[in-house]
Protein backbone atom coordinates (compact mmCIF):
# COMPACT_ATOMS: atom_id res chain seq x y z
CA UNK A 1 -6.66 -3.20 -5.23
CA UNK A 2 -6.02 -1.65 -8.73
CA UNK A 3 -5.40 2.01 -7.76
CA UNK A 4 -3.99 5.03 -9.20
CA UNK A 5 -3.41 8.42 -7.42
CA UNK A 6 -2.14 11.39 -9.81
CA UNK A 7 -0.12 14.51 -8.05
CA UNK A 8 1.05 17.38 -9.30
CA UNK A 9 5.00 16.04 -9.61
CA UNK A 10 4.08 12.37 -9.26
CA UNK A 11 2.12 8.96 -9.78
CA UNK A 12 1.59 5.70 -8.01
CA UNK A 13 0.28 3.13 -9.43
CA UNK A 14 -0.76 -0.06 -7.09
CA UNK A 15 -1.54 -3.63 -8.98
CA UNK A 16 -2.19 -6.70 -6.67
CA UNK A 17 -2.69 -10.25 -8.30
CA UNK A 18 -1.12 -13.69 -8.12
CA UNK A 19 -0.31 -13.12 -4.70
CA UNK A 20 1.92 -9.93 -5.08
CA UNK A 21 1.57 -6.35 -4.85
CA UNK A 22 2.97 -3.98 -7.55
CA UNK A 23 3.80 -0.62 -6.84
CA UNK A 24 4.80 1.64 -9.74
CA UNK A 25 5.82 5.36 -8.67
CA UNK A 26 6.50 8.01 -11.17
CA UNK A 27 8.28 11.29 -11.02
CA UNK A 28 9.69 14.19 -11.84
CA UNK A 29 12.48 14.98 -9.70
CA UNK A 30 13.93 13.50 -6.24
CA UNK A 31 11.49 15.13 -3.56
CA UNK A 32 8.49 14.25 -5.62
CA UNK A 33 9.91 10.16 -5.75
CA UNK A 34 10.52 10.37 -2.22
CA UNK A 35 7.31 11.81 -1.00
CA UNK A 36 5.53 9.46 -2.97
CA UNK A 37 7.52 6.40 -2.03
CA UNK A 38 7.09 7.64 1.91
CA UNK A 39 3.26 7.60 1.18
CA UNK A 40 3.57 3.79 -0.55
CA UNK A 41 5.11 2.40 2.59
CA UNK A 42 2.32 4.38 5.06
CA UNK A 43 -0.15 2.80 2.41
CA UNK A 44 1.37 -0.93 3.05
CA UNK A 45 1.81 -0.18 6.65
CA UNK A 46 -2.21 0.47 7.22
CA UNK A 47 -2.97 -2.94 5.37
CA UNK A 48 -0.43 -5.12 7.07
CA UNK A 49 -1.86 -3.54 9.91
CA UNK A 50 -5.44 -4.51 9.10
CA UNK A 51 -4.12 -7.88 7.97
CA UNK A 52 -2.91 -8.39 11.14
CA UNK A 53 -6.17 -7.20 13.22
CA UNK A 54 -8.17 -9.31 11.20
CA UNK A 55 -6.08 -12.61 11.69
CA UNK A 56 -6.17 -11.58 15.60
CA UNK A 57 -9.52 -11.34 15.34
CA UNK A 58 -10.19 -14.65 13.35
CA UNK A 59 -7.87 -16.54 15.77
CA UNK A 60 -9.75 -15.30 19.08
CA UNK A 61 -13.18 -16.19 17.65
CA UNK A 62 -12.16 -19.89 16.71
CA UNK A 63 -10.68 -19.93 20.29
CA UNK A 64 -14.83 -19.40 21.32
């Protein structure tokens, strides 16, 4: 999951490993840290949201 995404005022950097997930954010003034933290969360949002699709999904096919 090593990913970096660059904007003009900001950066995010996300590290996973050892069972953890890093988030570093960058930047330059308040808006920029906020706007970039608000996309972080929508970021973890979409993966627990896949984690949790995929564990439905495991759990109904053992069920078969």
């Amino acid at each position: 999951m090593d990913k970096r995404a660059d904007y003009k005022r900001s950066k995010v950097r996300y590290r996973s490993g050892k069972g953890a997930i890093e988030i570093t954010v960058t930047a330059s003034d308040p808006v920029a840290l906020l706007a970039s933290l608000t996309g972080a969360i929508k970021q973890l949002r979409i993966i627990a949201g896949i984690d949790n699709t995929a564990a439905r999904i495991t759990a109904k096919q053992r069920r078969t």
